[in-house]
N, C-alpha and C. Protein backbone atom coordinates (compact mmCIF):
# COMPACT_ATOMS: atom_id res chain seq x y z
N UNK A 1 15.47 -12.85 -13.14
CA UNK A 1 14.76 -14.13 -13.18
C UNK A 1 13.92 -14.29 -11.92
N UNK A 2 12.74 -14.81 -12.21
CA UNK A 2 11.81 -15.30 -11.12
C UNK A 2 11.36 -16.69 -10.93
N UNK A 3 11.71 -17.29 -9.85
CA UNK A 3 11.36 -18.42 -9.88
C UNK A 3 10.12 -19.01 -8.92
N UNK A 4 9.17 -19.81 -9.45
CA UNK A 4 7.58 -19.80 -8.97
C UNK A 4 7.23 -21.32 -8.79
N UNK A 5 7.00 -21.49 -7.18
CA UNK A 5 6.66 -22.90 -7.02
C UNK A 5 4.98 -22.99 -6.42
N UNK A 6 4.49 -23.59 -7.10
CA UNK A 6 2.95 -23.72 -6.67
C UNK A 6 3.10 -25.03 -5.76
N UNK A 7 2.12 -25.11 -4.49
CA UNK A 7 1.60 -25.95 -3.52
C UNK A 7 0.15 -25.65 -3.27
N UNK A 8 -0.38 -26.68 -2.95
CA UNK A 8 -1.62 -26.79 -2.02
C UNK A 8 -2.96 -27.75 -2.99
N UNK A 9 -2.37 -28.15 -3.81
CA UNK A 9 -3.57 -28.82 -4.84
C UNK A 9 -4.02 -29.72 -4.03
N UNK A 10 -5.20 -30.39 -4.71
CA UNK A 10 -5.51 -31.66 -4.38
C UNK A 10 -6.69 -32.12 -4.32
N UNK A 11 -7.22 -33.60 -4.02
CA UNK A 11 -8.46 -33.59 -4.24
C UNK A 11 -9.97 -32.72 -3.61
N UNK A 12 -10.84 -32.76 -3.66
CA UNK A 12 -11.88 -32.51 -3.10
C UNK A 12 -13.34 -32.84 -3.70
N UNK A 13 -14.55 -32.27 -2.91
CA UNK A 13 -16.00 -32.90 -3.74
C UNK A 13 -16.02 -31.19 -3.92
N UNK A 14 -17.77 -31.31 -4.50
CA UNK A 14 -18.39 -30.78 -5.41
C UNK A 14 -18.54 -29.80 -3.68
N UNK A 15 -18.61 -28.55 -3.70
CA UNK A 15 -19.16 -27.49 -2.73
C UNK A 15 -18.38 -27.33 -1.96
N UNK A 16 -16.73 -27.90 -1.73
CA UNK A 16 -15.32 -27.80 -0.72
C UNK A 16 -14.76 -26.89 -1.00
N UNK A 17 -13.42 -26.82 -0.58
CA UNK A 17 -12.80 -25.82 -0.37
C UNK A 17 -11.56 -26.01 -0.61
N UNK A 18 -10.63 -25.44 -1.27
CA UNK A 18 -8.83 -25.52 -1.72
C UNK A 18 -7.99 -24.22 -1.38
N UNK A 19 -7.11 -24.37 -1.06
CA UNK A 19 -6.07 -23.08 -1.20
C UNK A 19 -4.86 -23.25 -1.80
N UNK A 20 -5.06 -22.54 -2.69
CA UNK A 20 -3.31 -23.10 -3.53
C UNK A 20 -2.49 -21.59 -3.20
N UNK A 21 -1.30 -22.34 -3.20
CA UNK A 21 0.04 -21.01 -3.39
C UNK A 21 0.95 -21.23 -3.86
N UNK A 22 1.98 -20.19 -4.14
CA UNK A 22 3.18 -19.71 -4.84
C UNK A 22 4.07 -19.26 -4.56
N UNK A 23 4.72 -19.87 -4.00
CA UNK A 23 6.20 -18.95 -3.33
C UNK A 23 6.86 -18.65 -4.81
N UNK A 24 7.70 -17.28 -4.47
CA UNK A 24 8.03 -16.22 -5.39
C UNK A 24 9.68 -16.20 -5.17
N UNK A 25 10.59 -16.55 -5.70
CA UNK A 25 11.91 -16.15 -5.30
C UNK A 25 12.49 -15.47 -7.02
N UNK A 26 13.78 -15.24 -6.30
CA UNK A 26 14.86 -14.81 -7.32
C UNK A 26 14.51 -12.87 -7.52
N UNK A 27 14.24 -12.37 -8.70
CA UNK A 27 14.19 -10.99 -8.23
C UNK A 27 12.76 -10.28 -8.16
N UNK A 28 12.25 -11.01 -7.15
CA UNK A 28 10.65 -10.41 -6.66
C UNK A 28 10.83 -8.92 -6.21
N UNK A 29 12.14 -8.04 -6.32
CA UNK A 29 11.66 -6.77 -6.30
C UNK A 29 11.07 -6.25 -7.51
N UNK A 30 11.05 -6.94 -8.48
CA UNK A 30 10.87 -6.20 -9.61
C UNK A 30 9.70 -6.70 -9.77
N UNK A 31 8.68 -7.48 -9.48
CA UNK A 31 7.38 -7.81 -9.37
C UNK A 31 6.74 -7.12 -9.68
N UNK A 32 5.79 -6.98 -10.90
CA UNK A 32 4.64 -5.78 -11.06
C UNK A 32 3.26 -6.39 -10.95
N UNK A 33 2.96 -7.42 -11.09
CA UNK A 33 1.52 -8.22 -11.05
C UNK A 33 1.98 -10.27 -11.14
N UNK A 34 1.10 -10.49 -10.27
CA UNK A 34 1.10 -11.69 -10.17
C UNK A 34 -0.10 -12.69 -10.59
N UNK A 35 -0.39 -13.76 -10.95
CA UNK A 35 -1.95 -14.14 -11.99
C UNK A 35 -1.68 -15.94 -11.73
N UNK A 36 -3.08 -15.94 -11.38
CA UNK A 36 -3.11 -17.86 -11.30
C UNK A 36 -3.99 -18.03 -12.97
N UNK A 37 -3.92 -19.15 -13.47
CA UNK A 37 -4.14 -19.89 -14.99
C UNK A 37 -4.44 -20.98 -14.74
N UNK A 38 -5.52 -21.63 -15.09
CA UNK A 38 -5.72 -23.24 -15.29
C UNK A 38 -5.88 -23.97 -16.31
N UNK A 39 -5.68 -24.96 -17.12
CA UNK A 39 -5.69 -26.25 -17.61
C UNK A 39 -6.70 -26.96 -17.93
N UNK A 40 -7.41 -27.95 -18.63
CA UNK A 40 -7.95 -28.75 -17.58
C UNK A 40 -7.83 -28.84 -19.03
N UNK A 41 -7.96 -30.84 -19.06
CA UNK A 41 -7.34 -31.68 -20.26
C UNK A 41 -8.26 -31.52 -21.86
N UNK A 42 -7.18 -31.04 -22.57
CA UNK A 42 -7.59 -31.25 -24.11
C UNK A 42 -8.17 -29.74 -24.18
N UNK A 43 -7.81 -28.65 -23.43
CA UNK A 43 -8.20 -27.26 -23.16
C UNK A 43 -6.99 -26.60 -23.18
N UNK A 44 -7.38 -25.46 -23.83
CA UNK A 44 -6.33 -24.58 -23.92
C UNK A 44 -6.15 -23.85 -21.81
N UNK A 45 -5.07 -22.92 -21.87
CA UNK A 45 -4.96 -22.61 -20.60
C UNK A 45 -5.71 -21.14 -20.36
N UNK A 46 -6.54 -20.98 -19.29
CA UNK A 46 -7.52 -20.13 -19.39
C UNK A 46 -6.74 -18.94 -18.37
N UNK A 47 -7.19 -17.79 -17.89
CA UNK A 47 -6.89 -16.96 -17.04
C UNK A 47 -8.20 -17.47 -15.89
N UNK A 48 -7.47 -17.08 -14.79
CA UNK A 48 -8.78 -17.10 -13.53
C UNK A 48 -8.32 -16.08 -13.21
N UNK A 49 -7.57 -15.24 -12.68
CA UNK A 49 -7.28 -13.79 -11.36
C UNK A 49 -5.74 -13.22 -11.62
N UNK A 50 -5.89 -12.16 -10.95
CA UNK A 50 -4.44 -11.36 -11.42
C UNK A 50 -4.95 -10.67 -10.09
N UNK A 51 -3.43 -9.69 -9.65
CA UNK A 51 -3.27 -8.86 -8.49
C UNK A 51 -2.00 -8.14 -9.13
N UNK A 52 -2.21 -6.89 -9.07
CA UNK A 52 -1.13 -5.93 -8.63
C UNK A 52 -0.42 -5.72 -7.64
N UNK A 53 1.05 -6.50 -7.62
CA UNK A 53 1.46 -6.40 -6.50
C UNK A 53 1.76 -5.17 -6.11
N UNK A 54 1.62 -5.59 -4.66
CA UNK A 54 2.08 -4.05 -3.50
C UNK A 54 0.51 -3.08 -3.52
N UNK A 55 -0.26 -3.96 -4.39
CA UNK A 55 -1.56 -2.96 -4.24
C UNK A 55 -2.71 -4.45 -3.91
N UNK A 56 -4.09 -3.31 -3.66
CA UNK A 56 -5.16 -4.58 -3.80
C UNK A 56 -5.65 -4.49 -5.20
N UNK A 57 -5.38 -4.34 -6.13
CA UNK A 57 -6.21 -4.45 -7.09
C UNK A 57 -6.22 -5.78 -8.25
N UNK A 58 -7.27 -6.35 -7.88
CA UNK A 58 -7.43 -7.81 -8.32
C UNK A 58 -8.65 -8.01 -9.73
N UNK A 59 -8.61 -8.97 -9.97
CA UNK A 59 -9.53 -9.02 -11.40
C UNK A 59 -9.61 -10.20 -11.34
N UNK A 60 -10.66 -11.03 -11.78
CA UNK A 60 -10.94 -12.39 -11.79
C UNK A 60 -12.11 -12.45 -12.88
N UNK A 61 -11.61 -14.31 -13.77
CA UNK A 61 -12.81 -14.57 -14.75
C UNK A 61 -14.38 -14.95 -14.19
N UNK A 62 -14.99 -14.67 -14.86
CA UNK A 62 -16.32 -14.94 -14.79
C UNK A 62 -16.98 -16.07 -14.39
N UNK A 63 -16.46 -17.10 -14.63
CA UNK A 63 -16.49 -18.24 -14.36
C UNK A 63 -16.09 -18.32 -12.84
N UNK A 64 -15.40 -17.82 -12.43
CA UNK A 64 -14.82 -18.34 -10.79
C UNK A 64 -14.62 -16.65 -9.84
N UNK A 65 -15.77 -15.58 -10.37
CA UNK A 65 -16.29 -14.47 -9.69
C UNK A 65 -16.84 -14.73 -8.47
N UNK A 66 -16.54 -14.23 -7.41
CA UNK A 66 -17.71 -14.54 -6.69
C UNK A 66 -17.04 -15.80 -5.47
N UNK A 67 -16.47 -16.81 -6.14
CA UNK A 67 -16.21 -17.93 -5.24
C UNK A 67 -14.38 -18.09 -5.13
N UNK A 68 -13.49 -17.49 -5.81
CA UNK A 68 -12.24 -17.75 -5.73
C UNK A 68 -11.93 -16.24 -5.16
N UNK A 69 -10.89 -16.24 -4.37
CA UNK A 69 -10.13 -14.75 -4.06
C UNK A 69 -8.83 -15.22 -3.82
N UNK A 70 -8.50 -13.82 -4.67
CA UNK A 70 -6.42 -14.08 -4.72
C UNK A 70 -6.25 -13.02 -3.86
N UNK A 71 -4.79 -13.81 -3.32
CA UNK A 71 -4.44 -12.72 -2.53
C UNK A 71 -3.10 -12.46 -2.52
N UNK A 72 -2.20 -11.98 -1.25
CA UNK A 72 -0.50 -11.91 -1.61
C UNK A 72 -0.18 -11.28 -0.66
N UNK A 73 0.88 -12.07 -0.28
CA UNK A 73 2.11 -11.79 1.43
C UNK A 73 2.90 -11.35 0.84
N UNK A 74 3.36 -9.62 0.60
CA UNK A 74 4.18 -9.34 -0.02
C UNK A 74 6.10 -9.66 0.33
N UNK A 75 5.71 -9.35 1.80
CA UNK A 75 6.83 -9.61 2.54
C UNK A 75 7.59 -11.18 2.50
N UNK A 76 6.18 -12.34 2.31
CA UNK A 76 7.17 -13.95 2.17
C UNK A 76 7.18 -13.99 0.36
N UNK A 77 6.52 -12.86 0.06
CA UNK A 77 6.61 -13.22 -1.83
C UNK A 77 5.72 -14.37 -2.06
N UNK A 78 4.44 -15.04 -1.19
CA UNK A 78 3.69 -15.78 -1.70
C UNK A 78 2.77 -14.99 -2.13
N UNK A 79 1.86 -15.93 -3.13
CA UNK A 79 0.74 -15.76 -3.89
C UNK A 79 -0.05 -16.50 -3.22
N UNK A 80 -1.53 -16.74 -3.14
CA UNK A 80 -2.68 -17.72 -2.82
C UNK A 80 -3.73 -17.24 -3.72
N UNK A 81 -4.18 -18.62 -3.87
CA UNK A 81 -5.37 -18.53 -4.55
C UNK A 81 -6.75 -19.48 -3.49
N UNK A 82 -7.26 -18.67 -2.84
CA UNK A 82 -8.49 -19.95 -2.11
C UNK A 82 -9.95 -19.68 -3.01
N UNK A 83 -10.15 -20.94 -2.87
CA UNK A 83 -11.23 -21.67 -3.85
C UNK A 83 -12.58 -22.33 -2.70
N UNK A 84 -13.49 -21.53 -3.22
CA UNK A 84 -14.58 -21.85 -1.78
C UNK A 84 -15.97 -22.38 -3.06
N UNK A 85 -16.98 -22.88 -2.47
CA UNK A 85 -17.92 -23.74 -3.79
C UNK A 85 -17.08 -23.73 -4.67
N UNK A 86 -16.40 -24.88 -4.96
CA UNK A 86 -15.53 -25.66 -6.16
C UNK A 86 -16.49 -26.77 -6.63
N UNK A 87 -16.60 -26.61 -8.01
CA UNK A 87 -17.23 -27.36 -8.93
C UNK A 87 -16.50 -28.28 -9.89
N UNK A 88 -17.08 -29.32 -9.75
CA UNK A 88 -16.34 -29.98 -11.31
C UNK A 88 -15.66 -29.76 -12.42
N UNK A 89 -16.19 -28.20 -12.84
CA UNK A 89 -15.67 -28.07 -14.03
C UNK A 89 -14.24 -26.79 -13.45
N UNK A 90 -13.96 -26.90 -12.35
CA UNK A 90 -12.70 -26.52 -11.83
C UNK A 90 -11.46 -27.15 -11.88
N UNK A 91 -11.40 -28.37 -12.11
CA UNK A 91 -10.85 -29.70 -11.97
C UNK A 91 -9.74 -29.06 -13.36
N UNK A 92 -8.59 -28.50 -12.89
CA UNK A 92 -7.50 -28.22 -13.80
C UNK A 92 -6.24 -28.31 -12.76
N UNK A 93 -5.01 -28.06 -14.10
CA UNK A 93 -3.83 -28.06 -13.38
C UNK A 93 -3.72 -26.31 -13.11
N UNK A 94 -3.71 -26.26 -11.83
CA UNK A 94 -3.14 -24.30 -11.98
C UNK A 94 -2.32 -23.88 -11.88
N UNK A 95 -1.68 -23.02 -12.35
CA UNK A 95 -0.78 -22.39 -12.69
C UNK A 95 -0.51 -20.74 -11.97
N UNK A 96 1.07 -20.27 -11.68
CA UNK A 96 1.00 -19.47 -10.90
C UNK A 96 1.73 -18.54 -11.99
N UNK A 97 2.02 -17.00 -12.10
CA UNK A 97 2.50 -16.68 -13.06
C UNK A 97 2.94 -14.65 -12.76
N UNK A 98 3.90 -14.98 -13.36
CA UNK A 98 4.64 -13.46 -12.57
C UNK A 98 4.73 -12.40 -13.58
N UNK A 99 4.56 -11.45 -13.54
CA UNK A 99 5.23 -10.37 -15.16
C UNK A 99 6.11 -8.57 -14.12
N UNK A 100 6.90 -8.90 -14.92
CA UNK A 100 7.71 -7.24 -14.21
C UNK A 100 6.84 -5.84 -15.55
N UNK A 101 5.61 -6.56 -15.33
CA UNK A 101 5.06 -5.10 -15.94
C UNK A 101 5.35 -4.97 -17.86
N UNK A 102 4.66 -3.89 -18.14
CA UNK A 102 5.24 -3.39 -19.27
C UNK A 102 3.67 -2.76 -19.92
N UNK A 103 3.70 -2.07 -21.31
CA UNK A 103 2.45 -1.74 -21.81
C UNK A 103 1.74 -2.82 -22.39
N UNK A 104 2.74 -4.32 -22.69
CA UNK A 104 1.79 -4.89 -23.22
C UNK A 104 0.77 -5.45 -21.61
N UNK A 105 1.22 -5.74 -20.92
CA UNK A 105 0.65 -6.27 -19.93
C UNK A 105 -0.77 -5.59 -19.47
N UNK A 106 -0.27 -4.11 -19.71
CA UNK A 106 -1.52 -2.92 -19.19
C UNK A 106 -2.56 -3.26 -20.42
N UNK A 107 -2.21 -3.61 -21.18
CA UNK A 107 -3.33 -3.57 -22.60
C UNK A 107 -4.24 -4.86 -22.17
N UNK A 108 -3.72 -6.11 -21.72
CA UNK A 108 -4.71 -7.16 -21.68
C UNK A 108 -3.84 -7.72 -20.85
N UNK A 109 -3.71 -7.74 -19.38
CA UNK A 109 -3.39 -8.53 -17.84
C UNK A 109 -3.99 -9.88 -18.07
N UNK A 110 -4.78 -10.21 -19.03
CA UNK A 110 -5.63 -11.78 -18.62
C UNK A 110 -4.94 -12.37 -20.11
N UNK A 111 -3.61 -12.24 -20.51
CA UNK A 111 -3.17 -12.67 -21.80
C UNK A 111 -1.98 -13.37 -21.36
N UNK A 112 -1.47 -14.82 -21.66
CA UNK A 112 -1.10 -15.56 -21.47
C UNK A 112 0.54 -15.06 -21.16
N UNK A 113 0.50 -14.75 -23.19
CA UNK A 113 1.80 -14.06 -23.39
C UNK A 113 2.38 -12.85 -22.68
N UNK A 114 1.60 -12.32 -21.75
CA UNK A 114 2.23 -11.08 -21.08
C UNK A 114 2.49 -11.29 -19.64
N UNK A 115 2.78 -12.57 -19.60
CA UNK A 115 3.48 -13.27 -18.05
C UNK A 115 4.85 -13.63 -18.45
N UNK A 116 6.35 -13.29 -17.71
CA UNK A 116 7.05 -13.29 -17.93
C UNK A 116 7.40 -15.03 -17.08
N UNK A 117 7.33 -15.56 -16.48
CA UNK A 117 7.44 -16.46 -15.61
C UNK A 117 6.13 -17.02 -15.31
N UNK A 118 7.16 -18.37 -15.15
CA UNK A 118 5.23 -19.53 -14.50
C UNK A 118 6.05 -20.80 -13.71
N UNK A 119 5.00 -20.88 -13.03
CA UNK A 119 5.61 -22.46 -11.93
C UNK A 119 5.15 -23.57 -12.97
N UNK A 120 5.53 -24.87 -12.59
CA UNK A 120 4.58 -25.89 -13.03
C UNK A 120 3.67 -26.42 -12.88
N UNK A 121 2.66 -25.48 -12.12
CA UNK A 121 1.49 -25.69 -12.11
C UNK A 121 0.98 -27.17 -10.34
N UNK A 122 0.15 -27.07 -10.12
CA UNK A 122 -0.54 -28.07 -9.43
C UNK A 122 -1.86 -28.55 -9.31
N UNK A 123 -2.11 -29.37 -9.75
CA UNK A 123 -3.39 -30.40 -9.79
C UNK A 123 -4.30 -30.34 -8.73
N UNK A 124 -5.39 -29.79 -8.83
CA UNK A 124 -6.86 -29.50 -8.27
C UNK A 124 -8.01 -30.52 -9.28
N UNK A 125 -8.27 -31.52 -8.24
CA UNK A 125 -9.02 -32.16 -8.73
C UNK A 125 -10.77 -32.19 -8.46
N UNK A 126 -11.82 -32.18 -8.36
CA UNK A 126 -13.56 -31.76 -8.00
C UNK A 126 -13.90 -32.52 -8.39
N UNK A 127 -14.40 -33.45 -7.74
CA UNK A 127 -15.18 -34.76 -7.61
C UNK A 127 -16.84 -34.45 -7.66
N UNK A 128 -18.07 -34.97 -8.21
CA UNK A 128 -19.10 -34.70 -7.94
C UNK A 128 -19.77 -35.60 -6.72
């Protein structure tokens, strides 16, 4: 079991800046990739970024290319996600999310169902 607490939400305007994270407990040796997800109301939950833990290899949606970078303290078992030009249509609850691997995961990493664990998320709000 893995257990995943997200911090750092909160408000901001249109062109600011956020850093959210994830402390990781319970059996983070078995960690194979870690992935933030957002929300945002009357929307299904989207993928934004994934990381292979213990490696750098990261992937991020199209939508938030360019301006979000994930990262990961392997040693405290946090996750971060910092958010630099944040826009309005960022304004979701995010979500932090763990998987110990497997082939379905290798087939499609940006698929909801192939996260074994998730925090409850924290509220990032973008004001114009």
């Amino acid at each position: 079991q893995v257990h995943l607490v997200e911090s750092g939400g909160g408000s901001v305007q249109a062109g600011g800046s956020l850093r959210v994270s994830c402390a990781a407990s319970g059996r983070t040796s078995n960690l194979y990739a870690m992935g933030w997800f957002r929300q945002a109301p009357g929307q299904e939950r989207e993928f934004v970024a994934f990381i292979r833990w213990r490696t750098d290899m990261t992937s991020y949606a199209d939508s938030v290319k360019g301006r979000f970078t994930i990262s990961s303290h392997v040693a405290e078992n946090t996750l971060y996600l910092q958010m630099n030009s944040l826009k309005p249509e960022d304004t979701a609850v995010y979500y932090c999310a763990a998987t110990l691997g497997g082939s379905d995961w290798a087939r499609r990493p940006t698929g909801l169902a192939n996260y074994d664990y998730w925090g409850l998320g924290t509220q990032v709000t973008v004001s114009s």
